[in-house]
PDB file of N, CA and C in Angstrom:
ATOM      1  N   UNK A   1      -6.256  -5.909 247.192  1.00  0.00           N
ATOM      2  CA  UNK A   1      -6.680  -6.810 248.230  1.00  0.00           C
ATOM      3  C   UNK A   1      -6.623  -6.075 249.564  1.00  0.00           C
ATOM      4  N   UNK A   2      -7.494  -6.314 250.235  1.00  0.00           N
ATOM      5  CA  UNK A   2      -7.814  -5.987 251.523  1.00  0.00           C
ATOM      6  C   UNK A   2      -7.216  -6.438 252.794  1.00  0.00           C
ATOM      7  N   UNK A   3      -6.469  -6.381 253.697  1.00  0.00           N
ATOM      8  CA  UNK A   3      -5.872  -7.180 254.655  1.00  0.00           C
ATOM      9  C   UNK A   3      -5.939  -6.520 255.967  1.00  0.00           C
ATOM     10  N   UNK A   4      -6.712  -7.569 256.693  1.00  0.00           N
ATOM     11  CA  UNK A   4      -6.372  -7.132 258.026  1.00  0.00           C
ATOM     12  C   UNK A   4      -5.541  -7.744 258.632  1.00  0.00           C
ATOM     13  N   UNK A   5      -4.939  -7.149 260.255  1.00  0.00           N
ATOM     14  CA  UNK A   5      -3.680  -7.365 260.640  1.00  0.00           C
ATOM     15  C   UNK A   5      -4.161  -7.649 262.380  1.00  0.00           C
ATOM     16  N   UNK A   6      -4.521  -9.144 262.583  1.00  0.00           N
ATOM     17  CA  UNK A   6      -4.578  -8.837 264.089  1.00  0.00           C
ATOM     18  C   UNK A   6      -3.396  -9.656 264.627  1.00  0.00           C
ATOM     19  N   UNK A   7      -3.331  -8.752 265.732  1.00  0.00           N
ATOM     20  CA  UNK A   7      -1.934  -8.729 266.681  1.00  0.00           C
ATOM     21  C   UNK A   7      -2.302  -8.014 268.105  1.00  0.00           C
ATOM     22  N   UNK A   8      -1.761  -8.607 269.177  1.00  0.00           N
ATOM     23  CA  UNK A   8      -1.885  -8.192 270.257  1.00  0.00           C
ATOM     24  C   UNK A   8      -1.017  -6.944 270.481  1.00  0.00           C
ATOM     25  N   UNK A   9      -1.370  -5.911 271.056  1.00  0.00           N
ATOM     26  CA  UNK A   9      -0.984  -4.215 270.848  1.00  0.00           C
ATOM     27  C   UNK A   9      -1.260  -3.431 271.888  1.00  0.00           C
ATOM     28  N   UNK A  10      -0.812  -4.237 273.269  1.00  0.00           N
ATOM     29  CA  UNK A  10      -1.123  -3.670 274.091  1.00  0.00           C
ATOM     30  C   UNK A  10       0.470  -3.560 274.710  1.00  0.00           C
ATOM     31  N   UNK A  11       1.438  -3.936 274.563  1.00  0.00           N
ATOM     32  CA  UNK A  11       2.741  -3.245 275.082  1.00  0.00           C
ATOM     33  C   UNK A  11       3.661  -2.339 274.137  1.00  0.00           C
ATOM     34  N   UNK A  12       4.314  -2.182 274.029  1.00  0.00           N
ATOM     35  CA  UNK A  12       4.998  -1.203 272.635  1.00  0.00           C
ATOM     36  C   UNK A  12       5.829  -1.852 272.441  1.00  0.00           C
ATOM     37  N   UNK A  13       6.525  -3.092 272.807  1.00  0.00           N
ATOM     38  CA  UNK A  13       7.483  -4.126 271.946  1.00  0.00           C
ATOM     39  C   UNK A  13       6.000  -4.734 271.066  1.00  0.00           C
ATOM     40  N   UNK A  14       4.916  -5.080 271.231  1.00  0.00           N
ATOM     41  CA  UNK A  14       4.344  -5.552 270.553  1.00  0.00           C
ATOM     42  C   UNK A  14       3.734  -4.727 269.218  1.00  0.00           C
ATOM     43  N   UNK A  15       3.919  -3.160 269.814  1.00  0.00           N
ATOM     44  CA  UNK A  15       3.072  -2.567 268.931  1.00  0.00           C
ATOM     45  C   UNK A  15       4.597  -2.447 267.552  1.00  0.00           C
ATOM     46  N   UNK A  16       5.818  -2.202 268.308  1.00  0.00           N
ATOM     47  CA  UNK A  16       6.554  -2.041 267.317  1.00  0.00           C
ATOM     48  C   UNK A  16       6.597  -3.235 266.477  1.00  0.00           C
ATOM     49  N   UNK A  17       6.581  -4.384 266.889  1.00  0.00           N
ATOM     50  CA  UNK A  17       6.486  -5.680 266.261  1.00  0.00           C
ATOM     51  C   UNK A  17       5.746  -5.761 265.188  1.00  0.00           C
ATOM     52  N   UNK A  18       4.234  -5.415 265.306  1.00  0.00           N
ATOM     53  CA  UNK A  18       3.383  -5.220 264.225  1.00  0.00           C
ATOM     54  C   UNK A  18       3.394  -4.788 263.362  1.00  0.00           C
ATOM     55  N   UNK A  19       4.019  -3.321 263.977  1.00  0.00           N
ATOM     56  CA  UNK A  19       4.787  -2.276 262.660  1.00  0.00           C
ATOM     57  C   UNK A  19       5.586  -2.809 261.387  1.00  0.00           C
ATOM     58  N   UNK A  20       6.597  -3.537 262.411  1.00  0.00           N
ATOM     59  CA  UNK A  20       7.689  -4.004 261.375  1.00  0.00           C
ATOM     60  C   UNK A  20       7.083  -5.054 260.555  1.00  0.00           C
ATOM     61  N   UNK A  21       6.333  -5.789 260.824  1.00  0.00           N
ATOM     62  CA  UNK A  21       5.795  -6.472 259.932  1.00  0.00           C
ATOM     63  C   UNK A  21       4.792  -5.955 258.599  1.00  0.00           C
ATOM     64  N   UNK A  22       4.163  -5.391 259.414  1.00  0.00           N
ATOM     65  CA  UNK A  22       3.286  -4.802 258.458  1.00  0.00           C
ATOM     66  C   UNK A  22       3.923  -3.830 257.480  1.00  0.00           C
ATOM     67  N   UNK A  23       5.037  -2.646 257.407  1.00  0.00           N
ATOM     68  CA  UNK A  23       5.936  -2.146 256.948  1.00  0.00           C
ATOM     69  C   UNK A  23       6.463  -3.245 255.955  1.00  0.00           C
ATOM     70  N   UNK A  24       6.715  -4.163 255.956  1.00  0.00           N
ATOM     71  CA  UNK A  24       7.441  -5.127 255.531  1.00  0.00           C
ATOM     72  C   UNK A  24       6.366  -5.908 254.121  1.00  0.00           C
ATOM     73  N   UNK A  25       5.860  -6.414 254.372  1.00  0.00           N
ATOM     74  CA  UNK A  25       4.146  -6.767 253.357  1.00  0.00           C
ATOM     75  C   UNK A  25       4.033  -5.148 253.217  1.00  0.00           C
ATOM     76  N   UNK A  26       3.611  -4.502 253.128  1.00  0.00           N
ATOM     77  CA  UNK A  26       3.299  -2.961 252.173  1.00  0.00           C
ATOM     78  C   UNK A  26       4.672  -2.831 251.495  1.00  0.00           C
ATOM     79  N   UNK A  27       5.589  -2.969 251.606  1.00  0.00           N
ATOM     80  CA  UNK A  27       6.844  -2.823 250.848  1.00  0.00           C
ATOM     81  C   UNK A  27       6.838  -4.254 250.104  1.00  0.00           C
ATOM     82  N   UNK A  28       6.236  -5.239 249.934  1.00  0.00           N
ATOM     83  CA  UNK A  28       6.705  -6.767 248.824  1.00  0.00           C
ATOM     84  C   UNK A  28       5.260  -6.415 248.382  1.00  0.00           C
ATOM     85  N   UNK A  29       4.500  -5.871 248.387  1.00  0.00           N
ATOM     86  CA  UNK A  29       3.334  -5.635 248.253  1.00  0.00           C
ATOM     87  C   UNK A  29       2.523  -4.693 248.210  1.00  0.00           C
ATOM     88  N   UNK A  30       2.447  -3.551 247.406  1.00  0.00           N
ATOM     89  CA  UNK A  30       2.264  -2.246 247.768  1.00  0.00           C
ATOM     90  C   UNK A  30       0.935  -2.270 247.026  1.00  0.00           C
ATOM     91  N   UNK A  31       0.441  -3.409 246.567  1.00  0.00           N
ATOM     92  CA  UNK A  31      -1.049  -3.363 245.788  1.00  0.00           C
ATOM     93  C   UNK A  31      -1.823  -3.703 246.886  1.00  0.00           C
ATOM     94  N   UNK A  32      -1.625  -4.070 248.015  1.00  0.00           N
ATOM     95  CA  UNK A  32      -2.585  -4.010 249.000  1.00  0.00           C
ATOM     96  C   UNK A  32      -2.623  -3.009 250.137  1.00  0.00           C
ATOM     97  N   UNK A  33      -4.150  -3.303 250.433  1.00  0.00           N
ATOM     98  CA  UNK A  33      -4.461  -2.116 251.916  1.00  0.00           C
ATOM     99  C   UNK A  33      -4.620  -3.245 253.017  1.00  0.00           C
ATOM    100  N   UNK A  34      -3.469  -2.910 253.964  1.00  0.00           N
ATOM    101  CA  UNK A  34      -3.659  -3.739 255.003  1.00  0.00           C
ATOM    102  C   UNK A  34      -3.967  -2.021 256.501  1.00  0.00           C
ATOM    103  N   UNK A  35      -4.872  -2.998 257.044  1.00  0.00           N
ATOM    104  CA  UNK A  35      -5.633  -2.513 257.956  1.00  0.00           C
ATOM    105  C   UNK A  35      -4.807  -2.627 259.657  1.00  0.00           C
ATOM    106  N   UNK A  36      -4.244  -1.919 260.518  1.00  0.00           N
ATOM    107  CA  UNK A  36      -3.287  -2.305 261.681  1.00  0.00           C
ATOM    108  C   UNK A  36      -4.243  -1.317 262.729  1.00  0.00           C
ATOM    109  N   UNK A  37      -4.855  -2.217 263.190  1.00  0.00           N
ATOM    110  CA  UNK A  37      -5.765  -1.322 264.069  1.00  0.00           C
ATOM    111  C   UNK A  37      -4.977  -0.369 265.180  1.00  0.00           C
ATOM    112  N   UNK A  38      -4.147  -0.564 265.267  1.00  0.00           N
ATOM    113  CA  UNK A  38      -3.151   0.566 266.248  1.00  0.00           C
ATOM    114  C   UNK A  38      -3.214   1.525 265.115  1.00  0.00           C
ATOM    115  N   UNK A  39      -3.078   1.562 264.160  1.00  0.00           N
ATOM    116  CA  UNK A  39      -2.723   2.807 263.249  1.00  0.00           C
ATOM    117  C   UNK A  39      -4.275   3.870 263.210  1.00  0.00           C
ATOM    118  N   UNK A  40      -5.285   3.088 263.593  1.00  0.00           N
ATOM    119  CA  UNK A  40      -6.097   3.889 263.526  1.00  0.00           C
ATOM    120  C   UNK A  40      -6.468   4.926 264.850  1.00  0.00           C
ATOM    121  N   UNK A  41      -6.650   5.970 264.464  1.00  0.00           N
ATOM    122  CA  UNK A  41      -6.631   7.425 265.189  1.00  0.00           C
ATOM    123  C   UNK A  41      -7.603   7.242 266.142  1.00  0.00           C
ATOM    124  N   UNK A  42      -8.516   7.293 265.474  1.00  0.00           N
ATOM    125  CA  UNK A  42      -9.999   7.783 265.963  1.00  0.00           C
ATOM    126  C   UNK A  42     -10.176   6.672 266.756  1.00  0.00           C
ATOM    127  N   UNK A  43      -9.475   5.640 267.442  1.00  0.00           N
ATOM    128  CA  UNK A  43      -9.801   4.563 268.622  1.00  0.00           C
ATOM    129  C   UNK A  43      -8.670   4.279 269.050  1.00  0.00           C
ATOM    130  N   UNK A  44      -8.054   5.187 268.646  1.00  0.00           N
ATOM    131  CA  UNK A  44      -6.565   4.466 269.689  1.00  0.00           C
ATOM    132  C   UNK A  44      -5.554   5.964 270.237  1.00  0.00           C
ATOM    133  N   UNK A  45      -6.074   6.766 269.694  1.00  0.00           N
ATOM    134  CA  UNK A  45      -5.802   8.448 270.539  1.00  0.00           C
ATOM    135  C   UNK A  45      -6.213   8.294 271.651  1.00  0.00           C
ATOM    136  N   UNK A  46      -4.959   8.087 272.372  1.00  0.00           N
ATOM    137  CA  UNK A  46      -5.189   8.557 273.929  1.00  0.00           C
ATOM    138  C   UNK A  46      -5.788   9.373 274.860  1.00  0.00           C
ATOM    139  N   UNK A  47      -5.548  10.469 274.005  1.00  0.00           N
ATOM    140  CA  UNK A  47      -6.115  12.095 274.256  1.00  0.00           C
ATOM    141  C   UNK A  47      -7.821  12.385 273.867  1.00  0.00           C
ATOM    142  N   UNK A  48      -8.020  11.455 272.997  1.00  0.00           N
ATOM    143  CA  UNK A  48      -9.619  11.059 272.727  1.00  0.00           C
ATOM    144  C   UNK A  48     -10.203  10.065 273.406  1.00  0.00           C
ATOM    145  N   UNK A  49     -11.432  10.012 273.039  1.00  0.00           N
ATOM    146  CA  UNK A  49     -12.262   9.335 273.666  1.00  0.00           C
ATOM    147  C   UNK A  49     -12.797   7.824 272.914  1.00  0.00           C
ATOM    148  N   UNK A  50     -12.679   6.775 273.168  1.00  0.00           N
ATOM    149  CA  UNK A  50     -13.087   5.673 272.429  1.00  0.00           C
ATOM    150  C   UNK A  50     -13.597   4.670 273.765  1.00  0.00           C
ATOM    151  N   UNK A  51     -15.025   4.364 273.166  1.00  0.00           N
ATOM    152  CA  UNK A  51     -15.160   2.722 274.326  1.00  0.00           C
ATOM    153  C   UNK A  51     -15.006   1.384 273.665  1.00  0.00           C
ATOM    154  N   UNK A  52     -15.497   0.389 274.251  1.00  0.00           N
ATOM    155  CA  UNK A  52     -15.497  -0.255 273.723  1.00  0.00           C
ATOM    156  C   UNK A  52     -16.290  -0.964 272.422  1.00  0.00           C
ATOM    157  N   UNK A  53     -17.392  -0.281 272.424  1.00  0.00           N
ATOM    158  CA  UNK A  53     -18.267   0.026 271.390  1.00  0.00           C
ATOM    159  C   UNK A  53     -18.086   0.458 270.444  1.00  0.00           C
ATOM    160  N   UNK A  54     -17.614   1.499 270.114  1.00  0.00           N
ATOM    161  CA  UNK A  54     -16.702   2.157 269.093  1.00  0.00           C
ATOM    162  C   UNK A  54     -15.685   1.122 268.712  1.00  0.00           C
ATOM    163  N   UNK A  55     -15.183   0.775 269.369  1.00  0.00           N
ATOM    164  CA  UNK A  55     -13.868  -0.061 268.900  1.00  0.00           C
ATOM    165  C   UNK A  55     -14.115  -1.099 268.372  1.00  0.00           C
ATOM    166  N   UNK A  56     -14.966  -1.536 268.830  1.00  0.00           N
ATOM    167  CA  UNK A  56     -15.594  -2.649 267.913  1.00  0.00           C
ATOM    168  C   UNK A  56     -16.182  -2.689 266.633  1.00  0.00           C
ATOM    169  N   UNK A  57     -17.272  -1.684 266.828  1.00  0.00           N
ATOM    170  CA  UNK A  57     -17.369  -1.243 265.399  1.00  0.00           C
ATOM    171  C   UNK A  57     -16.452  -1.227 264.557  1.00  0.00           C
ATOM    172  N   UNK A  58     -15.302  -0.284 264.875  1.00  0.00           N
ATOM    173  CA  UNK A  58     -14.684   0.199 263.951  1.00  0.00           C
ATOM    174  C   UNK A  58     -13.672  -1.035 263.230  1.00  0.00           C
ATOM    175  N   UNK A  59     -13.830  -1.983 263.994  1.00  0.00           N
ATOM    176  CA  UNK A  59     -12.022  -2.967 263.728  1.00  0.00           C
ATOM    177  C   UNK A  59     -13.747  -4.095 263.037  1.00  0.00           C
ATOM    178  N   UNK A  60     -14.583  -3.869 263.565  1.00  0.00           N
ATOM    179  CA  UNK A  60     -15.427  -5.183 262.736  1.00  0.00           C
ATOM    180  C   UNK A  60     -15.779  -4.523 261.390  1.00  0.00           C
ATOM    181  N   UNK A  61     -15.477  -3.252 261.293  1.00  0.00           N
ATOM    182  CA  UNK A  61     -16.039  -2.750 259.804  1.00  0.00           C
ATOM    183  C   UNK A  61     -15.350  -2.688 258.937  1.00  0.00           C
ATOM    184  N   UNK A  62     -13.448  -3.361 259.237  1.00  0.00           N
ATOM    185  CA  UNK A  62     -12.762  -3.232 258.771  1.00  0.00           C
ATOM    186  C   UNK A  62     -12.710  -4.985 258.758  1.00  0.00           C
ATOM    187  N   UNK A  63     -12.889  -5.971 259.254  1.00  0.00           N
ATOM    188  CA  UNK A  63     -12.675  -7.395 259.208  1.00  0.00           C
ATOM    189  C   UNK A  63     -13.641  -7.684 257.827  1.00  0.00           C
ATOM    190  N   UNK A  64     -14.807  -6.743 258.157  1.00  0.00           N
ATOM    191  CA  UNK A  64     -15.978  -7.302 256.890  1.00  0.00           C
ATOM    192  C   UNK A  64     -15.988  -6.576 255.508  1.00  0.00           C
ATOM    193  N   UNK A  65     -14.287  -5.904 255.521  1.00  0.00           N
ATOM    194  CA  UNK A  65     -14.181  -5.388 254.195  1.00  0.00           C
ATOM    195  C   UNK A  65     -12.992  -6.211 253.551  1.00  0.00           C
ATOM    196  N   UNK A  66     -12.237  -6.881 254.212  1.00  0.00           N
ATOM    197  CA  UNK A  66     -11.281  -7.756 254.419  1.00  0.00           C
ATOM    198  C   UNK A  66     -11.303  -8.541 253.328  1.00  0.00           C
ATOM    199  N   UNK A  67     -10.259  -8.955 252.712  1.00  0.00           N
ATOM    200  CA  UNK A  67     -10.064 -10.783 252.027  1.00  0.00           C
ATOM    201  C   UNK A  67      -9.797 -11.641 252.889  1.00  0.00           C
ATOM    202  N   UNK A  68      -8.408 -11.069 253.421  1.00  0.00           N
ATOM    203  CA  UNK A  68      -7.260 -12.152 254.204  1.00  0.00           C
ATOM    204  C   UNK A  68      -7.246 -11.210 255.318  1.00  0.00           C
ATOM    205  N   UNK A  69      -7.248 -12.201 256.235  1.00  0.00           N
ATOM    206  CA  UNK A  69      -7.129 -11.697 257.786  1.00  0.00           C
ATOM    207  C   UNK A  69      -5.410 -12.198 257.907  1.00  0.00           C
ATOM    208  N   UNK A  70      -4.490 -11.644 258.748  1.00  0.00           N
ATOM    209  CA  UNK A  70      -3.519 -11.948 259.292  1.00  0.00           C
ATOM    210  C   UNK A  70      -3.249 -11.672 260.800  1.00  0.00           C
ATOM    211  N   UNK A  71      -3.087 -13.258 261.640  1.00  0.00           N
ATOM    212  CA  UNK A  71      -3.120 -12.989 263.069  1.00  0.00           C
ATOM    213  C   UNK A  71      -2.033 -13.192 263.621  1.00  0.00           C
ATOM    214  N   UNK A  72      -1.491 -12.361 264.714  1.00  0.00           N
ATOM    215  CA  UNK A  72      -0.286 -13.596 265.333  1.00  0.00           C
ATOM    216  C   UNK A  72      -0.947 -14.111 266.499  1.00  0.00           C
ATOM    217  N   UNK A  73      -0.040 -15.290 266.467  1.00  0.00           N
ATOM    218  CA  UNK A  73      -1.150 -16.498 267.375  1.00  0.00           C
ATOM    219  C   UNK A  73      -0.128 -16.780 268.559  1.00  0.00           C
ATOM    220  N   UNK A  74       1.120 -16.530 268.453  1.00  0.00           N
ATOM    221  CA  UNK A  74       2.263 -16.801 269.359  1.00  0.00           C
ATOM    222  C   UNK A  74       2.179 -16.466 270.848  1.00  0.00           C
ATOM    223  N   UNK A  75       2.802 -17.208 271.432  1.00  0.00           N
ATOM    224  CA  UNK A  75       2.360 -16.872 272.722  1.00  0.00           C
ATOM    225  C   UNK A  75       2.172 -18.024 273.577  1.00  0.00           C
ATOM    226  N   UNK A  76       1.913 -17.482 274.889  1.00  0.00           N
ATOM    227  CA  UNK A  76       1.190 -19.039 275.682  1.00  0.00           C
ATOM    228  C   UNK A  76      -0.078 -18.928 275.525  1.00  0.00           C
ATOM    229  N   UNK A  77      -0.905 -17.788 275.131  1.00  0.00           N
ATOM    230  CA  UNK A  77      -2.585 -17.852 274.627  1.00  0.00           C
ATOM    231  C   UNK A  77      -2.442 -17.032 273.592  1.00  0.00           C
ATOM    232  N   UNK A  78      -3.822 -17.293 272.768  1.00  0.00           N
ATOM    233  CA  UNK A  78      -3.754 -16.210 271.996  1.00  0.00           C
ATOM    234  C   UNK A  78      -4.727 -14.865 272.688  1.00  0.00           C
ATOM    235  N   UNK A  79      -3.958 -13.514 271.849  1.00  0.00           N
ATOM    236  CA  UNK A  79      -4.306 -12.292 272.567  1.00  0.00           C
ATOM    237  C   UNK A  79      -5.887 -12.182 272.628  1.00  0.00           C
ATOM    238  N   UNK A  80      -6.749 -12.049 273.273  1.00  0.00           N
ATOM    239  CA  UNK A  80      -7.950 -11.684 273.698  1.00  0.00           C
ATOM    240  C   UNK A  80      -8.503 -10.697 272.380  1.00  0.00           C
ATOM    241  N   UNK A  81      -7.971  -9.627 271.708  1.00  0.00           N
ATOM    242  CA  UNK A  81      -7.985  -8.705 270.545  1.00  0.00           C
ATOM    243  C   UNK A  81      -8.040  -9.190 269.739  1.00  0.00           C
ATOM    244  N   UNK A  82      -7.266 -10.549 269.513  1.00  0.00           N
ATOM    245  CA  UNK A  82      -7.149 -11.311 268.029  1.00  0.00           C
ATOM    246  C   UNK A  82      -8.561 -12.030 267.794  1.00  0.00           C
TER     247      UNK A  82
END
């Protein structure tokens, strides 16, 4: 099964947050590929180049390979990314 993982990932308490979760489901669950768009290189390397175009692509080419989406919704809004 396919899983994506949206979560807001724009501070590093949040990004570690994601981690731990996602770490957590791949360990009770190691028959699935879950997808953590921070983990991906090629749009989230600092030192590289990504717009917003790219980024989109890349996290929508991963939603439309998907089963189960997983979001966190917490918050006083939900994140703009999710």
């Amino acid at each position: 099964m396919n899983i994506y993982f949206a979560a807001p990932m724009f501070a590093e308490s949040e990004r570690l947050y994601n981690a731990m979760i996602v770490e957590s489901i791949r360990e009770k669950f190691p028959e699935c590929q879950i997808y953590l768009p921070q983990e991906n290189g090629d749009i989230n390397d600092k030192m590289a180049y990504a717009n917003s175009l790219m980024i989109a692509k890349a996290d929508t080419n991963e939603v439309l390979k998907s089963d189960l989406m997983i979001a966190i919704l917490d918050g006083i809004s939900i994140d703009a990314g999710v």
